[in-house]
N, C-alpha and C. Protein backbone atom coordinates (compact mmCIF):
# COMPACT_ATOMS: atom_id res chain seq x y z
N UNK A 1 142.07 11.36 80.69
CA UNK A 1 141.26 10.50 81.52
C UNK A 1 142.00 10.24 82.82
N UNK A 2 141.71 10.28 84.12
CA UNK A 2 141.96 9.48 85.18
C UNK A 2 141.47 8.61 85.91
N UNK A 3 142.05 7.51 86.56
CA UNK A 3 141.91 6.51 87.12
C UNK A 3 140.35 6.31 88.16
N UNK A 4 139.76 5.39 88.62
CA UNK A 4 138.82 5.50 89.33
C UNK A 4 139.26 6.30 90.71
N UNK A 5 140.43 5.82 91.18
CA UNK A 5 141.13 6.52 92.74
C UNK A 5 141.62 7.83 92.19
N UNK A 6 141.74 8.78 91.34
CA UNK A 6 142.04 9.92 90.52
C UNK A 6 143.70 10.19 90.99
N UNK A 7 144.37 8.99 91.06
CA UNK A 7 145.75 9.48 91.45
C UNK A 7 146.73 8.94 90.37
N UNK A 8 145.79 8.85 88.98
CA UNK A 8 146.86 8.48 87.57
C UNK A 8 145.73 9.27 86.56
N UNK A 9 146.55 9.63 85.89
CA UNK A 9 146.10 10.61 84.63
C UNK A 9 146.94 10.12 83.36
N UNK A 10 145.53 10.01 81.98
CA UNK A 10 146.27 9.71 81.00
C UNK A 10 145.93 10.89 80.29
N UNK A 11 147.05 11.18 79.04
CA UNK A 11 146.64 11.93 77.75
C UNK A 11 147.11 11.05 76.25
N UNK A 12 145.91 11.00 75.80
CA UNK A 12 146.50 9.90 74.60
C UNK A 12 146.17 10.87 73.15
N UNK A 13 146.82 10.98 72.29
CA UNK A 13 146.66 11.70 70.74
C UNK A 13 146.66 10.36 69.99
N UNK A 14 145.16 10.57 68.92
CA UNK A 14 144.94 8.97 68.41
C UNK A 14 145.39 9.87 66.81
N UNK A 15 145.61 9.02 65.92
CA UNK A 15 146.12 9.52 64.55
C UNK A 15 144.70 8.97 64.22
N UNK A 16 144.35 9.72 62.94
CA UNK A 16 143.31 9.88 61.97
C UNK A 16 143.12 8.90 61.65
N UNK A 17 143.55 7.77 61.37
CA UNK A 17 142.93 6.54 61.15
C UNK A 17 143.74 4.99 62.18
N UNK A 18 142.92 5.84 63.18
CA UNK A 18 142.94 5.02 64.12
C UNK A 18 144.41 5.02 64.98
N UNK A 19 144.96 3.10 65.00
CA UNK A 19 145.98 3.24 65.97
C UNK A 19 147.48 3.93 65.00
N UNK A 20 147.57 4.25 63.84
CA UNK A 20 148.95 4.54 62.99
C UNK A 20 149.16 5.81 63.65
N UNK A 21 150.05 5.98 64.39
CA UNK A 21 150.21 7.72 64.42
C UNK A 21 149.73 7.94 66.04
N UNK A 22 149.51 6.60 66.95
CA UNK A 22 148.39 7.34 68.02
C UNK A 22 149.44 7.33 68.84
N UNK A 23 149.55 7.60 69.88
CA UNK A 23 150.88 8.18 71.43
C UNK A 23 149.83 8.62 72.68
N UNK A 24 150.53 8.08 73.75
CA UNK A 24 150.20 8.41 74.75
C UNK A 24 150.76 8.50 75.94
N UNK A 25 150.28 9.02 77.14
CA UNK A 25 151.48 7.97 78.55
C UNK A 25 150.38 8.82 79.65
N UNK A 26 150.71 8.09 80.53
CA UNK A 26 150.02 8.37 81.87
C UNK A 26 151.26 8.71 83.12
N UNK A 27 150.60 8.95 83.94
CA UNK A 27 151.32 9.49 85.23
C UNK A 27 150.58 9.88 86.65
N UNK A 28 151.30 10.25 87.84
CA UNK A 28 150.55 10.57 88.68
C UNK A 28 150.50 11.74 89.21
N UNK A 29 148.96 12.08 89.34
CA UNK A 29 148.60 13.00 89.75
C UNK A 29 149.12 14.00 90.70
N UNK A 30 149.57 13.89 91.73
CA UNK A 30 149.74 14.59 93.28
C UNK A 30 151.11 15.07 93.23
N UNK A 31 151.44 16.38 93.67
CA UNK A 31 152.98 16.74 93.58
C UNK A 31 153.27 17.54 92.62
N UNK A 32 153.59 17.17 91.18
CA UNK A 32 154.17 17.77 90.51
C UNK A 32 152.87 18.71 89.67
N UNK A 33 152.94 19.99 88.56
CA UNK A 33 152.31 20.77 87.89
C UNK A 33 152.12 19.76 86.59
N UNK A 34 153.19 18.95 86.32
CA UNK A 34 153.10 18.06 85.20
C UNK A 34 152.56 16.93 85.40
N UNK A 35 151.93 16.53 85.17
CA UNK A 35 151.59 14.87 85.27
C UNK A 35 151.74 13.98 84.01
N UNK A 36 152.27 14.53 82.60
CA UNK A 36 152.72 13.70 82.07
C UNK A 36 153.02 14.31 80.48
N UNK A 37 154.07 14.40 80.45
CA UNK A 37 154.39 14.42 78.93
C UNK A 37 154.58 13.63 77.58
N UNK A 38 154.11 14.07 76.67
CA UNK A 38 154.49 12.95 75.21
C UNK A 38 155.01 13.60 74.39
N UNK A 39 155.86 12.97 73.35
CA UNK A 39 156.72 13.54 72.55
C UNK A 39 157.06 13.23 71.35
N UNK A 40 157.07 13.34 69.86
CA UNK A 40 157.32 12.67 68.99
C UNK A 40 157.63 13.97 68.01
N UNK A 41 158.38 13.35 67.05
CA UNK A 41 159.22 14.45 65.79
C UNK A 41 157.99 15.44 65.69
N UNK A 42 156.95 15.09 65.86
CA UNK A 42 155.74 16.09 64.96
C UNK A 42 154.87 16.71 66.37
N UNK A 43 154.71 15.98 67.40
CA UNK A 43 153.98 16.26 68.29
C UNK A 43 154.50 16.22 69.84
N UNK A 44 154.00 17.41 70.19
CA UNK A 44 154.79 17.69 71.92
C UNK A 44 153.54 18.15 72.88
N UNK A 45 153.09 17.29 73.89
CA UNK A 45 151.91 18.06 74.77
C UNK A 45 152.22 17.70 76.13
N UNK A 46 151.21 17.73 76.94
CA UNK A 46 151.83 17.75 78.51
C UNK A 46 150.09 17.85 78.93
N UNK A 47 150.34 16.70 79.68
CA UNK A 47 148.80 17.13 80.78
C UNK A 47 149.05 17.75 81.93
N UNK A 48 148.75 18.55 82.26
CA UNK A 48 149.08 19.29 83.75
C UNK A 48 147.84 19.53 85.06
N UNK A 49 147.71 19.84 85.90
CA UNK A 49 146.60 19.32 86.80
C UNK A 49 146.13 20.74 86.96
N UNK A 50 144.88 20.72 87.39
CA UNK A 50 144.03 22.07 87.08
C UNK A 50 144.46 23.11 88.20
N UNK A 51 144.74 23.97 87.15
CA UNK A 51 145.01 25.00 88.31
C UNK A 51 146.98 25.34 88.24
N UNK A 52 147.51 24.26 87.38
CA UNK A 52 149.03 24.71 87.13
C UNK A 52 149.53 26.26 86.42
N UNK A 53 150.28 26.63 87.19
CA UNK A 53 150.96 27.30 86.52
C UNK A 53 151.79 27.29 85.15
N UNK A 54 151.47 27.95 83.54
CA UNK A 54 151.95 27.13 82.88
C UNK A 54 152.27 28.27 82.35
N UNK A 55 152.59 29.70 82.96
CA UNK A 55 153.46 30.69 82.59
C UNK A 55 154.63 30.51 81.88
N UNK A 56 155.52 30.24 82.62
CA UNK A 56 157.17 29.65 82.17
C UNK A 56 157.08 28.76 80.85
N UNK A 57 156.22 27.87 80.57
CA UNK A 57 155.83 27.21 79.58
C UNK A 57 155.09 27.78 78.41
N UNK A 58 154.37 28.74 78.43
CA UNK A 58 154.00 29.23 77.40
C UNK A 58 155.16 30.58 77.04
N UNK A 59 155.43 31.13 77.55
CA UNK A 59 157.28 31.93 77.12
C UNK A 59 157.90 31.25 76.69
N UNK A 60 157.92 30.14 76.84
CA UNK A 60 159.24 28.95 76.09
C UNK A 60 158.76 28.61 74.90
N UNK A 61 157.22 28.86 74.50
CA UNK A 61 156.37 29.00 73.49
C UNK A 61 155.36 27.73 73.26
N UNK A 62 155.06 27.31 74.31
CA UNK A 62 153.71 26.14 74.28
C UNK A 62 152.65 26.96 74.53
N UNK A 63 151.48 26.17 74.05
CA UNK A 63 150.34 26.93 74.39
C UNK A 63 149.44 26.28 74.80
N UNK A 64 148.52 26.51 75.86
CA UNK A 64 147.57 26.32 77.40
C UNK A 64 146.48 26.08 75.55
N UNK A 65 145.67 24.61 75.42
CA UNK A 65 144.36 24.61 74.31
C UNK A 65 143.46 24.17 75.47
N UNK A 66 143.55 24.12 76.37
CA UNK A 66 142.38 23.62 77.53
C UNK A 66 143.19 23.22 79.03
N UNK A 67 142.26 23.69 79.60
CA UNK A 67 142.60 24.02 80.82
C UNK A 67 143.38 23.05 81.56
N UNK A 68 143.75 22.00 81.03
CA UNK A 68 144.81 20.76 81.87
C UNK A 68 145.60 20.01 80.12
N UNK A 69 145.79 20.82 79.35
CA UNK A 69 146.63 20.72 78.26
C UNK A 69 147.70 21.48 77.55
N UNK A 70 148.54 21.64 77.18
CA UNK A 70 149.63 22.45 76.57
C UNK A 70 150.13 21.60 75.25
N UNK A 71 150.73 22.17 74.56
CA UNK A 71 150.94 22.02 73.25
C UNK A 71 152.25 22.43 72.50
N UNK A 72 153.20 22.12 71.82
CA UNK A 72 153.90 22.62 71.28
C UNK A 72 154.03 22.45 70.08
């Protein structure tokens, strides 16, 4: 999701029953390919802004599941 002024972007992962398990973080848009990473023992993703290069990142072995998401 981003902000009404589109210069903050969130990505949130909700756990299966609800808030136990859910993670998120936001960041800003403009500048960087990343706009925001999350991280936990089980789960690794990254929102990135449309149109990033996410070459280098999928060799390191993440994988592009939609077009402003990556995964590990």
């Amino acid at each position: 999701m981003t902000s009404a002024d589109q210069l903050t972007a969130c990505l949130y992962k909700f756990g299966e029953n609800s808030s136990p398990g859910s993670i998120g973080g936001c960041g800003a848009t403009g500048g960087f390919d990343v706009i925001v990473e999350v991280s936990t023992p089980k789960t690794n993703m990254m929102l990135v802004r449309s149109g990033a290069d996410t070459a280098e990142l999928e060799q390191a072995g993440w994988m592009r599941i939609h077009e402003n998401i990556v995964v590990s």
